[in-house]
C-alpha atoms as a PDB file:
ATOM      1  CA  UNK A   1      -9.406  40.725  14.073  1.00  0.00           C
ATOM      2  CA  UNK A   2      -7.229  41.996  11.388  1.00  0.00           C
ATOM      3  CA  UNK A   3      -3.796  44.269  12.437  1.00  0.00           C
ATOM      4  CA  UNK A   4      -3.100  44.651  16.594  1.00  0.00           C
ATOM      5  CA  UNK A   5      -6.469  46.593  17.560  1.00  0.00           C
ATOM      6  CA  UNK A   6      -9.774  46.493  16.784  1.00  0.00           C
ATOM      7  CA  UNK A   7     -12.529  48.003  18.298  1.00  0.00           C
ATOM      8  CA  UNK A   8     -15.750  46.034  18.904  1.00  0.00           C
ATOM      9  CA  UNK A   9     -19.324  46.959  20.739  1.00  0.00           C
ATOM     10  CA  UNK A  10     -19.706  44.110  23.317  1.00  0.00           C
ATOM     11  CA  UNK A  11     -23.546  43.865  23.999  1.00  0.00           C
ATOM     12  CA  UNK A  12     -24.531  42.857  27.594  1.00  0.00           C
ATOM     13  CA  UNK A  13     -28.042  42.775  26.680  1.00  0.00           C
ATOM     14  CA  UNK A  14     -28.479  39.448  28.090  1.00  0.00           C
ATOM     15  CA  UNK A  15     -27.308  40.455  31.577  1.00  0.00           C
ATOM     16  CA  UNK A  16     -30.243  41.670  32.773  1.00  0.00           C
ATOM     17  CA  UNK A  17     -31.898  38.115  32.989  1.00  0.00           C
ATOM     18  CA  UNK A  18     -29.318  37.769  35.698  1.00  0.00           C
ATOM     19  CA  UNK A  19     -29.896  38.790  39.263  1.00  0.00           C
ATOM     20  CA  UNK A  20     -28.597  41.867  40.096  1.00  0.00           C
ATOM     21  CA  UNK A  21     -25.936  41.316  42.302  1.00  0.00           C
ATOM     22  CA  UNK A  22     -24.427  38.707  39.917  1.00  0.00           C
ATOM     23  CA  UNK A  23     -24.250  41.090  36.370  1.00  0.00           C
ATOM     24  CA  UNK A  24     -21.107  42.538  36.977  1.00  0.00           C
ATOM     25  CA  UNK A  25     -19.069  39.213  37.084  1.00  0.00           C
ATOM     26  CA  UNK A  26     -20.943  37.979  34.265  1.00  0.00           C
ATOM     27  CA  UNK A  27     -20.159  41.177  32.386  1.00  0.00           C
ATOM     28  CA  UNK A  28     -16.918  40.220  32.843  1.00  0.00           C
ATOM     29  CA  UNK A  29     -16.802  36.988  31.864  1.00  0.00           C
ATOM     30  CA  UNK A  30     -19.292  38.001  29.205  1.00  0.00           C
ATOM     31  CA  UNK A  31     -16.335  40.673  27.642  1.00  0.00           C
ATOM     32  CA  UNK A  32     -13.751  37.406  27.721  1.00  0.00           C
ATOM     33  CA  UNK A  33     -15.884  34.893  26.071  1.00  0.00           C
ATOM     34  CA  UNK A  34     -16.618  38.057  23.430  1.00  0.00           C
ATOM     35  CA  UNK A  35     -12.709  38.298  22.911  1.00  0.00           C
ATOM     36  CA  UNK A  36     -11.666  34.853  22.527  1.00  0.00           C
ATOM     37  CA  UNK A  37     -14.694  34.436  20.175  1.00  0.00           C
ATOM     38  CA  UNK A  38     -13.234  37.217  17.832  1.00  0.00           C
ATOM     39  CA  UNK A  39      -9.487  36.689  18.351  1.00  0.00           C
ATOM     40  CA  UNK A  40      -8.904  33.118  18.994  1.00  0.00           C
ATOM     41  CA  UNK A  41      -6.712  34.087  21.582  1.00  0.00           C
ATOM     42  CA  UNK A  42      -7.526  32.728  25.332  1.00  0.00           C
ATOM     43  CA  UNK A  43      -4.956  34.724  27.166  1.00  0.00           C
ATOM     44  CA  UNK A  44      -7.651  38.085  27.898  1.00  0.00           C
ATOM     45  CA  UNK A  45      -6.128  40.997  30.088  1.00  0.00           C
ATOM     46  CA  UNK A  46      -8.753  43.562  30.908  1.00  0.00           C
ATOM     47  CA  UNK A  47      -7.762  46.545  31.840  1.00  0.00           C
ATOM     48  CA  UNK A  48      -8.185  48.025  34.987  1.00  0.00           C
ATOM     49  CA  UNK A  49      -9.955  51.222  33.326  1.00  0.00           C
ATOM     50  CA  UNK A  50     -12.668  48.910  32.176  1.00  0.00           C
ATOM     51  CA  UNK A  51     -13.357  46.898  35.161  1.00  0.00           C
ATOM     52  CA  UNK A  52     -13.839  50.126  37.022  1.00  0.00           C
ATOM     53  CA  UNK A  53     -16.247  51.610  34.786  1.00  0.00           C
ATOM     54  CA  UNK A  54     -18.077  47.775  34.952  1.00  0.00           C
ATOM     55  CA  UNK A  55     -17.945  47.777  38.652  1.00  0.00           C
ATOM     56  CA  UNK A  56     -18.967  51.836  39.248  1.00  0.00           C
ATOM     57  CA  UNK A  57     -22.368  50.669  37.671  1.00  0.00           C
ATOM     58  CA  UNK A  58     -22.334  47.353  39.640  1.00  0.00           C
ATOM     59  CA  UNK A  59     -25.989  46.385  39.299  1.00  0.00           C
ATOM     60  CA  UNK A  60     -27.120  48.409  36.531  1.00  0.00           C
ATOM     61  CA  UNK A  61     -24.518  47.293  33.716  1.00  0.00           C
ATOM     62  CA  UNK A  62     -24.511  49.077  30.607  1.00  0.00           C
ATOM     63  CA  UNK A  63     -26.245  47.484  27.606  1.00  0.00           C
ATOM     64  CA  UNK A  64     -23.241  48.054  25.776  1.00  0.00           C
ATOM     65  CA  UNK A  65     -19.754  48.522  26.178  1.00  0.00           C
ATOM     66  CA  UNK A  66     -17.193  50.207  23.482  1.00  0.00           C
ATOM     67  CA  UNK A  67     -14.231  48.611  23.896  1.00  0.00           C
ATOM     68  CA  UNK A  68     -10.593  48.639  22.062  1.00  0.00           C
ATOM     69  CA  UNK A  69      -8.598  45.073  21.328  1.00  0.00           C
ATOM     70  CA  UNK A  70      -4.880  45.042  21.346  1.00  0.00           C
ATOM     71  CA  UNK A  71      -3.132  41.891  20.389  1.00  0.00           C
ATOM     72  CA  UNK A  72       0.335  41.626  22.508  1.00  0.00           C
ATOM     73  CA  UNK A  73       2.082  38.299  20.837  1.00  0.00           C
ATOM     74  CA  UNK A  74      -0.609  35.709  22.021  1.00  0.00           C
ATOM     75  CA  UNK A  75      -2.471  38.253  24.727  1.00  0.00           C
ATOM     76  CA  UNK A  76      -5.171  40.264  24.441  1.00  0.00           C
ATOM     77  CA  UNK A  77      -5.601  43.298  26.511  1.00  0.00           C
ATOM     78  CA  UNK A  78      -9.615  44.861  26.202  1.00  0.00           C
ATOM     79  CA  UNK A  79      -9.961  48.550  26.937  1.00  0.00           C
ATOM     80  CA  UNK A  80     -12.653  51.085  27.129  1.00  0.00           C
ATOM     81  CA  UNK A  81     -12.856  52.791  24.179  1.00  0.00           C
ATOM     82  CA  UNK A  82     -12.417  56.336  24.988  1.00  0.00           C
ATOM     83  CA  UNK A  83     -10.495  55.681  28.197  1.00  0.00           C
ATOM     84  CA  UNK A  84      -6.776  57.455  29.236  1.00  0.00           C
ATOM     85  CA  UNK A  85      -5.487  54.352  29.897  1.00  0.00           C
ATOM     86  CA  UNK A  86      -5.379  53.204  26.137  1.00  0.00           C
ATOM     87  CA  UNK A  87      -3.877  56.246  24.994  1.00  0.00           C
ATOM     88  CA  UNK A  88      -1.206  56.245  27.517  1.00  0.00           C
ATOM     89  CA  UNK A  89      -0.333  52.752  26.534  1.00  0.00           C
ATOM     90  CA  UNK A  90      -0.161  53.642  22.897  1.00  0.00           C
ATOM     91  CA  UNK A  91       2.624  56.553  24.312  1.00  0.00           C
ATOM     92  CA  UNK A  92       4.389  54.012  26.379  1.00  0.00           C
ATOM     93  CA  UNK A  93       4.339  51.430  22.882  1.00  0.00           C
ATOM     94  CA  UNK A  94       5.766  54.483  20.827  1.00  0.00           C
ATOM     95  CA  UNK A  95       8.333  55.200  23.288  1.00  0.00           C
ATOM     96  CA  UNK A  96       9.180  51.670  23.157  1.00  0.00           C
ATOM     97  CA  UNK A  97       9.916  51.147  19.179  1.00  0.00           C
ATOM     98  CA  UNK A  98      10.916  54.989  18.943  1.00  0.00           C
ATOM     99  CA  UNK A  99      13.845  53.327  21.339  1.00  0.00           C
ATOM    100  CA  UNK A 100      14.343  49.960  19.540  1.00  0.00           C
ATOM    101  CA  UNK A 101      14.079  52.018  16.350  1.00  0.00           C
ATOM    102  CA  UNK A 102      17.257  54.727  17.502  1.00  0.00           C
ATOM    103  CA  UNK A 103      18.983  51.591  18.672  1.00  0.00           C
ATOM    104  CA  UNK A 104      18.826  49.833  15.215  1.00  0.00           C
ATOM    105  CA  UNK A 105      19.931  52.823  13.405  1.00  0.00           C
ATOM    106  CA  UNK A 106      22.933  53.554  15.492  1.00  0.00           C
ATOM    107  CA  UNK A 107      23.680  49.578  15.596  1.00  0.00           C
ATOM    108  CA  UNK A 108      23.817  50.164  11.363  1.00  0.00           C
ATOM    109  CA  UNK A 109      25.492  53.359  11.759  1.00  0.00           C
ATOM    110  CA  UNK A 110      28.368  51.419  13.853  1.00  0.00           C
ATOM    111  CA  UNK A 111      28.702  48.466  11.556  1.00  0.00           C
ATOM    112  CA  UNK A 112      28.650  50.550   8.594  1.00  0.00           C
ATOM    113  CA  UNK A 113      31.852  52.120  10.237  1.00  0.00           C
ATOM    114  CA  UNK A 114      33.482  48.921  11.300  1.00  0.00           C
ATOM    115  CA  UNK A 115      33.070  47.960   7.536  1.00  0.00           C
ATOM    116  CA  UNK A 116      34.317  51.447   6.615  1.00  0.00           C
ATOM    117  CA  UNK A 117      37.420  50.799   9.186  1.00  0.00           C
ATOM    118  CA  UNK A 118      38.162  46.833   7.713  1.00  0.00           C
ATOM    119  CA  UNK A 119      37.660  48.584   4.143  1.00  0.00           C
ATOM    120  CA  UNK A 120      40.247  50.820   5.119  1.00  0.00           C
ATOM    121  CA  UNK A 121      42.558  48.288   7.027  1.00  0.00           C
ATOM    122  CA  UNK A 122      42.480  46.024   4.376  1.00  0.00           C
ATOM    123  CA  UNK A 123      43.463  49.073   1.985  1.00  0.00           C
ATOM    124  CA  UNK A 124      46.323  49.489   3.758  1.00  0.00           C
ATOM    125  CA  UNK A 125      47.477  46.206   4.422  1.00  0.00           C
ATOM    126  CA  UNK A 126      47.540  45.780   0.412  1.00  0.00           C
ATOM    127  CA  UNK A 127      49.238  49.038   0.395  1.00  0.00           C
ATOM    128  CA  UNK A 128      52.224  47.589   3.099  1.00  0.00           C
ATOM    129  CA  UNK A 129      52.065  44.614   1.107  1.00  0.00           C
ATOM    130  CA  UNK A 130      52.876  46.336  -2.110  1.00  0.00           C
ATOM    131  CA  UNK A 131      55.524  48.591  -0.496  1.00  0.00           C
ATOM    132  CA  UNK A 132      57.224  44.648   0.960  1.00  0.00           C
ATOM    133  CA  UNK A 133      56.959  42.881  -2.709  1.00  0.00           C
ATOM    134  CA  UNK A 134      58.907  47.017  -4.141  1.00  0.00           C
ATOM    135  CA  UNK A 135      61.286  46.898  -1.868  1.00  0.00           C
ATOM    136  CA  UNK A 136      61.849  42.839  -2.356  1.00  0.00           C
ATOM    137  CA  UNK A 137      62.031  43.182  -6.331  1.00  0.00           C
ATOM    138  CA  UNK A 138      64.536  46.265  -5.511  1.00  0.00           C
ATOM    139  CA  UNK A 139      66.567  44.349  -3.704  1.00  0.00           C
ATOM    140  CA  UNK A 140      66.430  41.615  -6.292  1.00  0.00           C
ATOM    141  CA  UNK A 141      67.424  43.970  -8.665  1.00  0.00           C
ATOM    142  CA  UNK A 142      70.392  45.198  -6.928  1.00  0.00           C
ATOM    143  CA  UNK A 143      71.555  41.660  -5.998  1.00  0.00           C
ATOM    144  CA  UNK A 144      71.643  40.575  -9.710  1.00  0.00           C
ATOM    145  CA  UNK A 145      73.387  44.055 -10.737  1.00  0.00           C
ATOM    146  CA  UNK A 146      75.997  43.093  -8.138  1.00  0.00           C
ATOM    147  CA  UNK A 147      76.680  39.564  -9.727  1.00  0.00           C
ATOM    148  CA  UNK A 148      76.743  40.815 -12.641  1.00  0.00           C
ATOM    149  CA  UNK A 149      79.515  43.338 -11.904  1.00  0.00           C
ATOM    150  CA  UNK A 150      80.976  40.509 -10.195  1.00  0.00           C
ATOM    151  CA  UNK A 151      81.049  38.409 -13.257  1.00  0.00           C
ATOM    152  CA  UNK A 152      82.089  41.307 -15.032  1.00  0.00           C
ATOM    153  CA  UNK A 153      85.208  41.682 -13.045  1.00  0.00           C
ATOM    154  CA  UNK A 154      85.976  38.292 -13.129  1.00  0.00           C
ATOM    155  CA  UNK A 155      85.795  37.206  -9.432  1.00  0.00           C
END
């Protein structure tokens, strides 16, 4: 399985060596061992969609089933192809990183304005800094013209 989803056709052929009552269960476990096989993954969720539309057919079991992987960190979750319940998961998912994706963008917005704000306070420091080191050379200035009139007068 290449990505987060895949969709497979899991054949339940086999199933109807099985007795009747039994082929549902199997079909289940069938649809796991399928999953971990392909995905190397043995944490398998399947949905509720697809065990209904297993267990609505209870002894006759499809041959087939079409069915949609979706890889969730190290679960799997199998639904039915065509079913509601996969796409109202993929709207729930794009809600989701539509969210975390808004959130980033305003967390950047709000440090780039902290930097703009240090940028700015460190401008300004240099700028009160430069006004202290003026006014200290002035007053140097004014200190040595006054000991110099001093020495001029002779004091």
């Amino acid at each position: 399985m290449k990505g987060n989803e895949a969709e497979y056709m899991v054949p339940l052929k086999w199933l109807f060596t099985q007795p009747k009552p039994k082929r549902t269960n199997k079909a289940i476990g069938v649809i796991k061992a399928f999953v971990k096989k392909h995905t190397r993954k043995t944490d398998v969720l399947i949905s509720p969609e697809l065990n209904e539309f297993l267990w609505e057919r209870a002894r006759h079991v499809p041959r087939r089933v079409a069915v949609v992987l979706r890889l969730d960190g190290e679960r799997v979750t199998v639904y039915l192809k065509d079913g509601k319940q996969l796409e109202s998961d993929k709207k729930a998912r794009k809600a989701v990183e539509d969210a975390k994706k808004k959130k980033e963008r305003e967390d950047q917005e709000k440090a780039e304005k902290e930097k703009a704000k240090t940028a700015e306070a460190k401008k300004a420091e240099k700028a009160a800094e430069a006004a202290q080191q003026k006014k200290a050379e002035e007053k140097r200035e004014r200190e040595g013209a006054a000991r110099a009139s001093e020495m001029k007068r002779g004091h």
